[in-house]
Protein backbone atom coordinates (compact mmCIF):
# COMPACT_ATOMS: atom_id res chain seq x y z
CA UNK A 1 99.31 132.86 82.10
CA UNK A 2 97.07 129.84 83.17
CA UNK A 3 99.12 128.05 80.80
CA UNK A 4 102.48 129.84 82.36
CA UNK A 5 101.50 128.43 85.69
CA UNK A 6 100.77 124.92 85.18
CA UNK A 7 104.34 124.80 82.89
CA UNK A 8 105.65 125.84 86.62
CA UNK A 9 103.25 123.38 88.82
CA UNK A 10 104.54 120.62 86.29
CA UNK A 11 108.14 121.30 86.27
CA UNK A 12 108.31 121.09 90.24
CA UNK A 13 106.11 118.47 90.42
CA UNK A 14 108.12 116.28 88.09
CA UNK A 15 111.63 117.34 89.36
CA UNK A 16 110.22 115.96 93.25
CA UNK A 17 108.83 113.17 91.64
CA UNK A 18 112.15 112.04 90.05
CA UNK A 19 114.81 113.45 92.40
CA UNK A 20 113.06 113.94 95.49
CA UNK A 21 114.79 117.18 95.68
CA UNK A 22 113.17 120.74 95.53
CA UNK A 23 114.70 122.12 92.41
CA UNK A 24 116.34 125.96 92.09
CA UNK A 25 113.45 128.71 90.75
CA UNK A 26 117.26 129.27 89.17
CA UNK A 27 116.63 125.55 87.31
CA UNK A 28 113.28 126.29 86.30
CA UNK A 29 113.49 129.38 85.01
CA UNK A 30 116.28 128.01 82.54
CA UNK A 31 114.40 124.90 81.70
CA UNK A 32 111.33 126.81 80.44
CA UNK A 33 112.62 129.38 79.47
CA UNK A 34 111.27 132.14 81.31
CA UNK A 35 112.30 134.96 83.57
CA UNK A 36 112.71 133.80 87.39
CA UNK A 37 110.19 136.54 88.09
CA UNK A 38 107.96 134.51 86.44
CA UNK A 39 108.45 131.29 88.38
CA UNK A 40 108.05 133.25 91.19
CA UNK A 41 104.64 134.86 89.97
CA UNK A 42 103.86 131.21 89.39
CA UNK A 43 104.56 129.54 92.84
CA UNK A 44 102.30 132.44 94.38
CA UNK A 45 99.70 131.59 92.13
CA UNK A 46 99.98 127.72 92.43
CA UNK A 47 99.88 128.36 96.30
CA UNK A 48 96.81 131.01 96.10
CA UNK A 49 94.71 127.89 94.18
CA UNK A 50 95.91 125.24 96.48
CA UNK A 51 98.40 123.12 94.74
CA UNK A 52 101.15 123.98 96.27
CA UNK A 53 102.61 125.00 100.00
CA UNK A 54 105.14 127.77 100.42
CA UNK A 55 107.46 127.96 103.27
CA UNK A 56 108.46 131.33 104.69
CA UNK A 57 111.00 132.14 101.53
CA UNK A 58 108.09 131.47 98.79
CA UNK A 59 109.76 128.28 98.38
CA UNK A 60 107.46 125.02 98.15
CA UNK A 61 107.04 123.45 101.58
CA UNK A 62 104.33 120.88 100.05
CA UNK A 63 103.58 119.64 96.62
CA UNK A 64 101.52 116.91 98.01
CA UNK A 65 102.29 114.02 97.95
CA UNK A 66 105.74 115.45 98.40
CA UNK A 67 107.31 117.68 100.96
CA UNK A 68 110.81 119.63 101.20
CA UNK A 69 111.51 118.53 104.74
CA UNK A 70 110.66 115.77 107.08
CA UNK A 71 106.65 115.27 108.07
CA UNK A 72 107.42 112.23 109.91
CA UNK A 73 107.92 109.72 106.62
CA UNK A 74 110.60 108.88 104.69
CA UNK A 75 109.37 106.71 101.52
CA UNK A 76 112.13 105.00 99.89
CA UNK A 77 112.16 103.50 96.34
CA UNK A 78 114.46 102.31 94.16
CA UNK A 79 117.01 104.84 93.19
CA UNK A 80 115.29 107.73 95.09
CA UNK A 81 114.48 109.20 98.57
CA UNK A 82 111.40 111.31 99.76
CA UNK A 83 109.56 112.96 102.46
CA UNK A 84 105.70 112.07 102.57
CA UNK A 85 103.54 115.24 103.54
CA UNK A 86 101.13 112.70 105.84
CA UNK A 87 100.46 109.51 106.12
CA UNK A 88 97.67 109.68 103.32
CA UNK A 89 100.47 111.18 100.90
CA UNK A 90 103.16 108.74 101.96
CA UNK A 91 100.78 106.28 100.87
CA UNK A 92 99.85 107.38 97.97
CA UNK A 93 103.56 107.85 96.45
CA UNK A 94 103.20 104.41 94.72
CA UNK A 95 100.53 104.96 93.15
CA UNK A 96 101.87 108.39 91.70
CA UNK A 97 105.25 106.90 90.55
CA UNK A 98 103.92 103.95 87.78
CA UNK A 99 107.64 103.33 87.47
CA UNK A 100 108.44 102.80 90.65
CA UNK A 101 106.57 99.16 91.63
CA UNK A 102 106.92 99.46 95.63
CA UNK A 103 108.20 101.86 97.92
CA UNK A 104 109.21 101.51 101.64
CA UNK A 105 107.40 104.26 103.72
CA UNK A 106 108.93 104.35 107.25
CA UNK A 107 107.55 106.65 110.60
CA UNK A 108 107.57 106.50 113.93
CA UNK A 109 104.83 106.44 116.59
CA UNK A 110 104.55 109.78 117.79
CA UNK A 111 103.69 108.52 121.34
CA UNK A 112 105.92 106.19 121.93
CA UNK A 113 108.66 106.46 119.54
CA UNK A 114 108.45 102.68 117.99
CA UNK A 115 109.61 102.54 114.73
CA UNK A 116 107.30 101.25 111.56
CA UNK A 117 107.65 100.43 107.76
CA UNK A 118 105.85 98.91 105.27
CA UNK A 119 106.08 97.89 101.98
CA UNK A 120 103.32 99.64 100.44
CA UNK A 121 102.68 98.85 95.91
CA UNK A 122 99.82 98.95 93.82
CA UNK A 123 98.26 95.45 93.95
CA UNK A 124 96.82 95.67 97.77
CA UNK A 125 96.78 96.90 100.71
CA UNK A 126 99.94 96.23 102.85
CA UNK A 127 99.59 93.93 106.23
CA UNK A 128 99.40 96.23 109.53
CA UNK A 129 97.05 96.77 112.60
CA UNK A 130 98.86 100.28 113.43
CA UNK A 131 96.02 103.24 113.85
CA UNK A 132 95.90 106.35 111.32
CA UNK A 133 94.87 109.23 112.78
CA UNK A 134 93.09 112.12 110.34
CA UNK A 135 93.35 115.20 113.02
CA UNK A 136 90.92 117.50 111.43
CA UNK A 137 87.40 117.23 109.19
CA UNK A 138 88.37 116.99 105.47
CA UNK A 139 86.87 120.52 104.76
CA UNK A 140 88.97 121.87 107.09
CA UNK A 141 92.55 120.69 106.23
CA UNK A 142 93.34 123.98 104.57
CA UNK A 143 92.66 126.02 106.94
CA UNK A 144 96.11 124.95 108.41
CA UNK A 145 96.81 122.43 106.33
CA UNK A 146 100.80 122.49 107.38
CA UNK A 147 99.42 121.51 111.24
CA UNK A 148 96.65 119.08 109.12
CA UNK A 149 99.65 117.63 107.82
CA UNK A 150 102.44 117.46 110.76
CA UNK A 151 99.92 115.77 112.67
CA UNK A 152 98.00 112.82 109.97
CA UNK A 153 99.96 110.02 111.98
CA UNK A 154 100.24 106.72 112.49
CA UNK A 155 100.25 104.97 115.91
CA UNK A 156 101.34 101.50 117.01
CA UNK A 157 97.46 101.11 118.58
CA UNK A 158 94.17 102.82 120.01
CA UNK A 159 96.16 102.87 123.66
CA UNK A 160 99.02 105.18 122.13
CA UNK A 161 97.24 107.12 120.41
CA UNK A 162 95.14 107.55 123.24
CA UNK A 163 97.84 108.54 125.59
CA UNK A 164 99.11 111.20 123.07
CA UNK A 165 95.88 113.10 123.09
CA UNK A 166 95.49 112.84 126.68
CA UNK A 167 99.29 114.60 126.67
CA UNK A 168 98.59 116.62 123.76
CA UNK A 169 95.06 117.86 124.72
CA UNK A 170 94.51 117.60 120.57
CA UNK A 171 91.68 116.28 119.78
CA UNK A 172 91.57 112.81 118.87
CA UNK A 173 90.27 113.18 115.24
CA UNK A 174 89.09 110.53 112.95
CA UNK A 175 90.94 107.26 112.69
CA UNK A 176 91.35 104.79 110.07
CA UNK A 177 93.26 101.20 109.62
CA UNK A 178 95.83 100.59 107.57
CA UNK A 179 94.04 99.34 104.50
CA UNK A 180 91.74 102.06 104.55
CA UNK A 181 94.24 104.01 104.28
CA UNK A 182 95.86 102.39 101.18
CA UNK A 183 92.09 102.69 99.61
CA UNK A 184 92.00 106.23 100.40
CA UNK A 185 95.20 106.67 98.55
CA UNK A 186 95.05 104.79 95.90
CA UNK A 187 93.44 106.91 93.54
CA UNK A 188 93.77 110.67 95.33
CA UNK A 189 96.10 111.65 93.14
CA UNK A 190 95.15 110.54 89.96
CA UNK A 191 96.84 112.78 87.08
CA UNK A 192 99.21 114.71 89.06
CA UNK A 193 102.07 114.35 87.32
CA UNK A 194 100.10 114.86 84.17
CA UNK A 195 99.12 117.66 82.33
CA UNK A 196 96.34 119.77 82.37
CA UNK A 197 95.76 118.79 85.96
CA UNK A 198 92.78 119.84 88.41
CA UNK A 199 92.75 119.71 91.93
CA UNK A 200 88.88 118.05 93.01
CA UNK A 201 86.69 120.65 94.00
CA UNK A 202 84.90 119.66 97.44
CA UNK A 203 82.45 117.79 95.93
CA UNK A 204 83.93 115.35 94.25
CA UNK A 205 86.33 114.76 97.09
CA UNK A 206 83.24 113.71 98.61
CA UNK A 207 81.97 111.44 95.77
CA UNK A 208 85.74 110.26 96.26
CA UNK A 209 85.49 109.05 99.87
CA UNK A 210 82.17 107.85 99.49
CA UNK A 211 83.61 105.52 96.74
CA UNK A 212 86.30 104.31 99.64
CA UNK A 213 83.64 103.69 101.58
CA UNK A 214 83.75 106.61 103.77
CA UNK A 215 80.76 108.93 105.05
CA UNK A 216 79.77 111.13 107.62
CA UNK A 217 80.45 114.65 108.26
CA UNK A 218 84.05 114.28 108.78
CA UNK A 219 84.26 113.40 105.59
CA UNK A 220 81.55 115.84 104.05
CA UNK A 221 78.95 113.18 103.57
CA UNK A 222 75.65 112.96 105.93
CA UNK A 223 75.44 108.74 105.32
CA UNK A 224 76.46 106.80 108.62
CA UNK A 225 79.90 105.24 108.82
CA UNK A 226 81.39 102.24 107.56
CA UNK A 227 82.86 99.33 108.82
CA UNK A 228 86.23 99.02 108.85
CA UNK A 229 86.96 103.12 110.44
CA UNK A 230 86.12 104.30 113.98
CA UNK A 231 84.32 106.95 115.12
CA UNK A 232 85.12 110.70 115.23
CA UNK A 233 84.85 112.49 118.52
C-alpha cells in the first residue's frame, strides 16, 4: 500500500506541477489504474503523514509548493499558471520546475495593498528590500498549517508590517529579507517531484536552516541568530 500511496502523492504532484490544475480522483484513478476508492484511501493517508492538505471535500488544498486556490501568490511561468501556498513555497517553485528557468511570483502587501513581483530563477537571489514575515515557530506550522500558510507574507517594509500587527493583534513572528528567503527555498524541496520521496523529519529541517544560516528557537536550533534576519518577538 506504501507503494499504492506514493503512485497517488506522485500523480497529483506531477499533474500541479505541469498544469497547475488539481486533477479529478476520476483522472487518477484511470491513469493508474486503480479503483477511485483507492485514491481516496490514498489522499487520507498522504494527508495523515503530512504531504498533503485536504480541503473540506478530501480534496487537496496544499501539495506544497502548490495550492488549489489563491494564498496570496500567483507564480507565472512560461506556459503555466499557479498558486504558491506561502511566500517560502512561491519561492521555491523554480527550483522545483528544472524546466521552467524563471518564474514571475506576484502578491500584494497585506497592509497596504501595494502590488509586488519578482522575477525569481535558480542562479541568485532576486533584487528586493520588501519584509517576509514567518508567523509561527517552524515546529509549529502544522499545527494549523492552513493559517501558517495564509499568513507567511510579504510586506513592502518593517512600518507595514508593523501597522498590520498592531490592526491584526497577530503576533509579529519572525521576519526575513528577500534573499534569505530565496536561500531558504532553494533547496526545501529537493526530490519532490521524484520518486521515492521523504518529507525531512524535524531534525534535519533543522540541519537544513542551520545550513541557510538560520538558528535560534524559532527555527529549532539553540545557536544565536544570524545576520541578515531580525529578531523574533
Amino acid at each position: 500500500m506504501v507503494e499504492l500511496y506514493e503512485g497517488v502523492r506522485l500523480f497529483f504532484y506531477r499533474e500541479l506541477a505541469s498544469t497547475g490544475r488539481l486533477p479529478s480522483v476520476a483522472d487518477a484513478a484511470d491513469t493508474l489504474g486503480i479503483p477511485e476508492e483507492w485514491v481516496w484511501d490514498g489522499l487520507d493517508a498522504l494527508a495523515a503523514d503530512r504531504y498533503v492538505v485536504l480541503d473540506s471535500n478530501g480534496g487537496i488544498l496544499l501539495a506544497s509548493p502548490f495550492a488549489t486556490r489563491s494564498f496570496g501568490f500567483a507564480v507565472m511561468g512560461e506556459r503555466t499558471l499557479w498558486w504558491g501556498s506561502c511566500a517560502l513555497d512561491s519561492f521555491s517553485i523554480p527550483h522545483v520546475l528544472d524546466k521552467e528557468p524563471s518564474v514571475v511570483v506576484a502578491t500584494t502587501c497585506p497592509a497596504c495593498g501595494a502590488a509586488h513581483s519578482w522575477l525569481v530563477d535558480r542562479t541568485g537571489p532576486p533584487e528586493g528590500t520588501q519584509v517576509v514575515r514567518f508567523p509561527v515557530p517552524m515546529g509549529h506550522v502544522w499545527d494549523d498549517v492552513v493559517y501558517a500558510a495564509e499568513n507567511q507574507r510579504i510586506y513592502c517594509t518593517d512600518a507595514c508590517l508593523d501597522d498590520w500587527v498592531e490592526r491584526s493583534g497577530q503576533d509579529r513572528g519572525y521576519t526575513v529579507d528577500i534573499e534569505m528567503l530565496w536561500r531558504i527555498a532553494q533547496d526545501w524541496y529537493d526530490g519532490r517531484l521524484d520518486t521515492p520521496y521523504q518529507r525531512r523529519e524535524p531534525k534535519e529541517a533543522r540541519e537544513y536552516f542551520r545550513s541557510k544560516g538560520l538558528s535560534g528557537e524559532f527555527w529549532g536550533l539553540p545557536e544565536p541568530q544570524s545576520s541578515g534576519v531580525s529578531d523574533q518577538e
